[in-house]
N, C-alpha and C. Protein backbone atom coordinates (compact mmCIF):
# COMPACT_ATOMS: atom_id res chain seq x y z
N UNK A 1 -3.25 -93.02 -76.89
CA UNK A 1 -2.80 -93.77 -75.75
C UNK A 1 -2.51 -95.20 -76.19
N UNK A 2 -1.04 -95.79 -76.06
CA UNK A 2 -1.29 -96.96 -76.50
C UNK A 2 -1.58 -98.04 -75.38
N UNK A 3 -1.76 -99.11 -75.42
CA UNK A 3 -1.97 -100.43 -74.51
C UNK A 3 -1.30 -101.50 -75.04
N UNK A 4 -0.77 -101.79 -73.53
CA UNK A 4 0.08 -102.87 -73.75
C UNK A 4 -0.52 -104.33 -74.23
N UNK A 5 0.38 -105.28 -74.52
CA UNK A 5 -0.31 -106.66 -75.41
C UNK A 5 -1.13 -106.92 -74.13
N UNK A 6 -2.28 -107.89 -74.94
CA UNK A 6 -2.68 -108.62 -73.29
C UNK A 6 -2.06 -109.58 -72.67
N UNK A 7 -1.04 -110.27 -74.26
CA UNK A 7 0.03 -111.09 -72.98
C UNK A 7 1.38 -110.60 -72.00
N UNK A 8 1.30 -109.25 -72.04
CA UNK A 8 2.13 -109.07 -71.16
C UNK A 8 1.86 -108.36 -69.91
N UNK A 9 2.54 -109.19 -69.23
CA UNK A 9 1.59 -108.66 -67.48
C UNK A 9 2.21 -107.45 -67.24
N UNK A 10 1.10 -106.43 -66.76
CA UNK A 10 1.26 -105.29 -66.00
C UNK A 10 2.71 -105.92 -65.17
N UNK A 11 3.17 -104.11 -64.97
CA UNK A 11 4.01 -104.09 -64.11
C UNK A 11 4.61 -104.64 -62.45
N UNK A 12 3.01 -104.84 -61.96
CA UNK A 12 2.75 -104.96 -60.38
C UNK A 12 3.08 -106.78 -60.31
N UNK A 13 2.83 -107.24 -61.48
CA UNK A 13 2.59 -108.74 -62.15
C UNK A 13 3.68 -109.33 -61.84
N UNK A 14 4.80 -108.43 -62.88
CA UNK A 14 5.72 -108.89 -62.90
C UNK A 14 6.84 -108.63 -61.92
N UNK A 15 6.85 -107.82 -61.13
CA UNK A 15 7.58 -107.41 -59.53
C UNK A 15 6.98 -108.33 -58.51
N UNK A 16 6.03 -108.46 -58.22
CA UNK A 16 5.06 -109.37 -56.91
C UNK A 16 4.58 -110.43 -57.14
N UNK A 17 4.53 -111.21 -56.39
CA UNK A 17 3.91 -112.71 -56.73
C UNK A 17 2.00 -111.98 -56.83
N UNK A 18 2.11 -111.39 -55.54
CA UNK A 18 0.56 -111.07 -55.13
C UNK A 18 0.14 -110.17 -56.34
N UNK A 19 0.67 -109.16 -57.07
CA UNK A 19 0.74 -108.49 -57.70
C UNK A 19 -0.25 -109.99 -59.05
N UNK A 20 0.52 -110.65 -59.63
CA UNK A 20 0.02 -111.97 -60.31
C UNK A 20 -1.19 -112.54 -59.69
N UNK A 21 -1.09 -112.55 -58.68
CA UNK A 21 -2.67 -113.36 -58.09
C UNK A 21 -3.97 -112.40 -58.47
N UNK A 22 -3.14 -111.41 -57.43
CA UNK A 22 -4.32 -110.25 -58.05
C UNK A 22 -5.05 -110.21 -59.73
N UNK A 23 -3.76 -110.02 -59.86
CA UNK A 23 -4.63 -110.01 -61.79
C UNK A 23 -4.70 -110.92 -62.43
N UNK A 24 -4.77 -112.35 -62.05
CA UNK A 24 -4.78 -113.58 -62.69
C UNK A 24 -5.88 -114.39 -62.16
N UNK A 25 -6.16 -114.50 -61.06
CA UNK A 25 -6.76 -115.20 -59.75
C UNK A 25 -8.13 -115.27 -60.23
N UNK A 26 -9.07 -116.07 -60.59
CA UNK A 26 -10.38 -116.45 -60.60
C UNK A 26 -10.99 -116.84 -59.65
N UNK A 27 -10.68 -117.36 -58.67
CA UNK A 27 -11.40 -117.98 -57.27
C UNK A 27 -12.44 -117.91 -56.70
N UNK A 28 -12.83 -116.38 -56.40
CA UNK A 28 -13.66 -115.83 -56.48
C UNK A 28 -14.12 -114.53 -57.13
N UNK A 29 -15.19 -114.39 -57.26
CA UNK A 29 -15.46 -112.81 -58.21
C UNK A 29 -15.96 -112.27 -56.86
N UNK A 30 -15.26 -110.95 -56.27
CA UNK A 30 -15.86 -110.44 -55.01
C UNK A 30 -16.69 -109.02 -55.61
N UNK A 31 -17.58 -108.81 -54.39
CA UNK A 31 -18.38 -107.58 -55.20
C UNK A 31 -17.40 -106.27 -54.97
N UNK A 32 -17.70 -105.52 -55.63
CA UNK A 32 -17.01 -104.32 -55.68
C UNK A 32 -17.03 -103.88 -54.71
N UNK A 33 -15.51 -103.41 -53.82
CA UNK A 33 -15.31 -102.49 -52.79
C UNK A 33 -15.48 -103.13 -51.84
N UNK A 34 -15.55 -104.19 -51.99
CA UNK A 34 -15.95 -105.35 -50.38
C UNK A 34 -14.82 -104.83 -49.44
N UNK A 35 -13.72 -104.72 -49.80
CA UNK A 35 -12.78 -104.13 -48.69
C UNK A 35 -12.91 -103.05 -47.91
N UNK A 36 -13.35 -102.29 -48.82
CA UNK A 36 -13.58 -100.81 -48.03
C UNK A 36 -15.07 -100.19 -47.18
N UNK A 37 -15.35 -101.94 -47.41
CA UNK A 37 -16.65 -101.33 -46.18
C UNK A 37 -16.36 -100.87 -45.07
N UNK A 38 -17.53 -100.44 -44.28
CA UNK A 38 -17.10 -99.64 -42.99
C UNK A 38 -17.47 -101.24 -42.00
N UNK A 39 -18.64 -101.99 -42.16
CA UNK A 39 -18.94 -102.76 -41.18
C UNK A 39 -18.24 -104.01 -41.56
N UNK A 40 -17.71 -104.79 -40.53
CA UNK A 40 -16.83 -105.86 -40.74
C UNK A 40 -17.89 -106.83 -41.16
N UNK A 41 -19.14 -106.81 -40.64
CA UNK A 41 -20.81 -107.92 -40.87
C UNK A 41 -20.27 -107.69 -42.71
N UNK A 42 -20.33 -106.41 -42.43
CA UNK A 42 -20.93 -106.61 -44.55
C UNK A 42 -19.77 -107.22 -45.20
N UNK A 43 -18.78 -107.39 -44.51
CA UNK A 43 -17.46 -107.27 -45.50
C UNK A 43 -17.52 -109.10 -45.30
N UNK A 44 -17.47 -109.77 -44.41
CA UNK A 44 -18.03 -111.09 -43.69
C UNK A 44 -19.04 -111.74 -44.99
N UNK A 45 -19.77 -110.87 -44.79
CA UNK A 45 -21.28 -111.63 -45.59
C UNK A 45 -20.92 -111.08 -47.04
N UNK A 46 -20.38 -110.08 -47.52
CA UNK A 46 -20.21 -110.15 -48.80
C UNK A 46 -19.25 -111.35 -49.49
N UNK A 47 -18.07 -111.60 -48.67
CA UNK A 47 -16.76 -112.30 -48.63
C UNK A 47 -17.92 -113.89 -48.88
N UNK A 48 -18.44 -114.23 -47.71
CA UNK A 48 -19.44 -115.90 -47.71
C UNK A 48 -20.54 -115.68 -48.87
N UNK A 49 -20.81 -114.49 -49.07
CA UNK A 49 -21.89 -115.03 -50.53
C UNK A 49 -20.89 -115.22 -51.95
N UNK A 50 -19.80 -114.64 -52.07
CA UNK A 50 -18.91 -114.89 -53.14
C UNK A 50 -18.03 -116.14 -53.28
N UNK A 51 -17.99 -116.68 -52.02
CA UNK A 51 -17.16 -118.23 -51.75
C UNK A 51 -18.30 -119.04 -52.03
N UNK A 52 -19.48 -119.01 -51.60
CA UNK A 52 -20.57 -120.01 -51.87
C UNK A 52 -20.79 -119.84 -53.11
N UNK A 53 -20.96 -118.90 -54.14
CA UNK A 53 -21.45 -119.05 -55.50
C UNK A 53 -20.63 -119.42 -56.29
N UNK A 54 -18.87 -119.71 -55.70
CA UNK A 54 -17.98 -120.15 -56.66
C UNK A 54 -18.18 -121.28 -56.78
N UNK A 55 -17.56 -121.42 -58.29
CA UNK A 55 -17.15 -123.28 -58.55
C UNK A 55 -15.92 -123.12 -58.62
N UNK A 56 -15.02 -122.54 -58.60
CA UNK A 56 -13.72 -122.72 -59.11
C UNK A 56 -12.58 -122.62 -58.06
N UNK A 57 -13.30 -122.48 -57.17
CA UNK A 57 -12.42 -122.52 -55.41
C UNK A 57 -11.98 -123.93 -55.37
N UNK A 58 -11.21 -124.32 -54.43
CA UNK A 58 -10.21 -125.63 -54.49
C UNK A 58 -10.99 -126.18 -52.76
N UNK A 59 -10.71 -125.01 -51.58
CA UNK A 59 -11.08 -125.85 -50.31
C UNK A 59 -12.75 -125.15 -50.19
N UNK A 60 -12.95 -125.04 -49.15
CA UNK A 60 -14.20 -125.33 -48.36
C UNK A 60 -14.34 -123.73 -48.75
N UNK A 61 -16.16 -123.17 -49.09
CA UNK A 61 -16.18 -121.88 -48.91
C UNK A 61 -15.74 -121.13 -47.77
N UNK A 62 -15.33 -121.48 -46.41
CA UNK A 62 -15.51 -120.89 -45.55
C UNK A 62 -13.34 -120.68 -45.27
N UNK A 63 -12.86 -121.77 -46.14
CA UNK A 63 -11.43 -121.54 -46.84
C UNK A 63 -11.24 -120.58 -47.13
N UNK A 64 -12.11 -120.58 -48.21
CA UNK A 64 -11.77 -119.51 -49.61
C UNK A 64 -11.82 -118.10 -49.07
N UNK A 65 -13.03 -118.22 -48.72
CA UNK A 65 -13.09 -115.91 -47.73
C UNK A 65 -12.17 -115.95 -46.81
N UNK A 66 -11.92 -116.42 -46.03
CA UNK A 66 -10.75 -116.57 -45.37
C UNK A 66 -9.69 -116.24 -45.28
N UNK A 67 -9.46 -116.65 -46.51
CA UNK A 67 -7.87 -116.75 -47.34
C UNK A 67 -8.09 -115.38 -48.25
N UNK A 68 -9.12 -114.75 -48.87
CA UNK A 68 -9.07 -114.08 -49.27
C UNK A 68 -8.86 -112.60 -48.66
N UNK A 69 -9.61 -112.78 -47.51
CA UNK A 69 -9.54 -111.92 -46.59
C UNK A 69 -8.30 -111.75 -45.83
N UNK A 70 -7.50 -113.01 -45.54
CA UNK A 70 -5.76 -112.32 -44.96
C UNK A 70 -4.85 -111.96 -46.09
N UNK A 71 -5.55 -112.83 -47.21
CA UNK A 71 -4.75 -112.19 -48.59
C UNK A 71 -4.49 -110.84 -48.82
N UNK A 72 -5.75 -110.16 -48.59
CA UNK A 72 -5.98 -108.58 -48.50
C UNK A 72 -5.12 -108.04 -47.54
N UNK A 73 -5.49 -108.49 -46.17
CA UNK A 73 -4.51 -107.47 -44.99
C UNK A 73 -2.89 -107.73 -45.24
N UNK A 74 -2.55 -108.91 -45.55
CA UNK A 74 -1.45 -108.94 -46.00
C UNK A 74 -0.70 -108.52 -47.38
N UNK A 75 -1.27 -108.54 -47.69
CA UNK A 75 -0.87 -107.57 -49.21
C UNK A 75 -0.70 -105.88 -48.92
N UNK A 76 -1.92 -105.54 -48.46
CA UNK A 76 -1.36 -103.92 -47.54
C UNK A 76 -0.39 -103.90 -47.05
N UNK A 77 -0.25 -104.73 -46.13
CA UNK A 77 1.09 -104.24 -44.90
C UNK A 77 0.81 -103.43 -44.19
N UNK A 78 2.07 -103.02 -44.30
CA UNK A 78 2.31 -101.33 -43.12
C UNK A 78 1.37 -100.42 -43.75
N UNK A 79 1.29 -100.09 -45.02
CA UNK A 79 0.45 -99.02 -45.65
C UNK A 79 -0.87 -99.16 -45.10
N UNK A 80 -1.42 -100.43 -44.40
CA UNK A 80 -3.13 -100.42 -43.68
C UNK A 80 -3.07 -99.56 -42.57
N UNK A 81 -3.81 -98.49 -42.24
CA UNK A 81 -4.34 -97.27 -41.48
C UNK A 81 -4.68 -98.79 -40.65
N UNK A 82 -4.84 -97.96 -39.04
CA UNK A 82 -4.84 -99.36 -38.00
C UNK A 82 -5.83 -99.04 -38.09
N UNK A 83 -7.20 -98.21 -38.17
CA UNK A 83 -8.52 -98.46 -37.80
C UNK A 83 -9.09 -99.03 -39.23
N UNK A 84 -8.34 -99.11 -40.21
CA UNK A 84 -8.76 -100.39 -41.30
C UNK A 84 -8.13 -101.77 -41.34
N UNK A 85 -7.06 -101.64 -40.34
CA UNK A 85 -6.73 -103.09 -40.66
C UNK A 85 -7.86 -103.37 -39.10
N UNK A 86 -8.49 -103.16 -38.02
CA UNK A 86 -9.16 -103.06 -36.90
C UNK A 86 -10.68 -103.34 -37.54
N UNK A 87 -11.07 -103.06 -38.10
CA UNK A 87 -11.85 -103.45 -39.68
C UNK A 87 -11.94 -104.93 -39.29
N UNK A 88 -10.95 -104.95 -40.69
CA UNK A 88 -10.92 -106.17 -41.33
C UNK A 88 -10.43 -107.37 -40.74
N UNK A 89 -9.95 -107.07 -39.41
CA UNK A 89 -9.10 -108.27 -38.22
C UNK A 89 -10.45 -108.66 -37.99
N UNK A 90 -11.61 -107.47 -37.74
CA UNK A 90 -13.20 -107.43 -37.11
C UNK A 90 -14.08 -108.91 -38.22
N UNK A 91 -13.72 -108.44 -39.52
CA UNK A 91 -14.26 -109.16 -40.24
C UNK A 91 -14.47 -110.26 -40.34
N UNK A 92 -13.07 -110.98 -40.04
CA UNK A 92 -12.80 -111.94 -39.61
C UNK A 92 -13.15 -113.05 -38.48
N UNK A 93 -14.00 -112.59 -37.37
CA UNK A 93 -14.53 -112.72 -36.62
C UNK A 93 -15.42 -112.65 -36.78
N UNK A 94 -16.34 -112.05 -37.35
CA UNK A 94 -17.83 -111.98 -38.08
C UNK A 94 -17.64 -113.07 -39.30
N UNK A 95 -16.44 -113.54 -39.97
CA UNK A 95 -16.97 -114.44 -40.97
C UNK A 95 -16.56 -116.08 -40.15
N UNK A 96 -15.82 -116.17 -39.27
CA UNK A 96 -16.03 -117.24 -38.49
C UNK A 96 -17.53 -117.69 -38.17
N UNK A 97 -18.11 -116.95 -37.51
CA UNK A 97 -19.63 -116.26 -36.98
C UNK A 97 -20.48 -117.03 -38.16
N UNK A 98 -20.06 -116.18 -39.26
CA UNK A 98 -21.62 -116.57 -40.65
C UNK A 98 -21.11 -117.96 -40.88
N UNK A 99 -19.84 -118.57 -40.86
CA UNK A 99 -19.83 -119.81 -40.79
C UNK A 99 -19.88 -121.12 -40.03
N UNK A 100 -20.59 -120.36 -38.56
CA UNK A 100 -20.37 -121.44 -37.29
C UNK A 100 -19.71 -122.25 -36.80
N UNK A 101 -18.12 -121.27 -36.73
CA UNK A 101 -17.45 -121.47 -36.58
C UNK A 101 -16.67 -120.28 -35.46
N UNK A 102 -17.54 -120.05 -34.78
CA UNK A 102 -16.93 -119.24 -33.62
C UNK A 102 -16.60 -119.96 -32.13
């Protein structure tokens, strides 16, 4: 099997901007599968413990999940099943919440 150089970006890289963020993006390190939780709380509180332990975020932790989190629904699109994008709209509202900001 061969592999490509590491300087040359995957395919998704080089078609999509998001495609580049995705595989370039340091901002935050999120835990595995944070998206595909079932409860919007966990997806909320996983999203605010990964913005608080960064250093390398630019605005406010409560920015950063934020942004990461419409980053996600918007990168899906149409392909988001409505009771996952119903989810993650949820999430959003729960991470307002962990940041007292409701």
């Amino acid at each position: 099997m061969s592999r490509r150089p590491k300087s040359q970006p995957d395919k998704t890289a080089q078609k999509y901007w998001s495609g580049d963020v995705t595989s370039k993006s340091d901002a935050l390190d999120l835990e595995e599968g944070v998206f595909t939780f079932d409860s919007p709380g966990r997806i909320a509180q996983s999203l605010k413990r990964s913005a608080e332990a960064s250093n390398r975020r630019k605005g406010t932790a409560y920015q950063s999940a934020m942004s990461m989190l419409n980053f996600y629904i918007n990168r899906a699109g149409k392909n988001l099943p409505d009771d996952r994008k119903q989810v993650l709209e949820s999430a959003k509202d729960e991470l307002r919440k962990a940041f007292g900001r409701d």
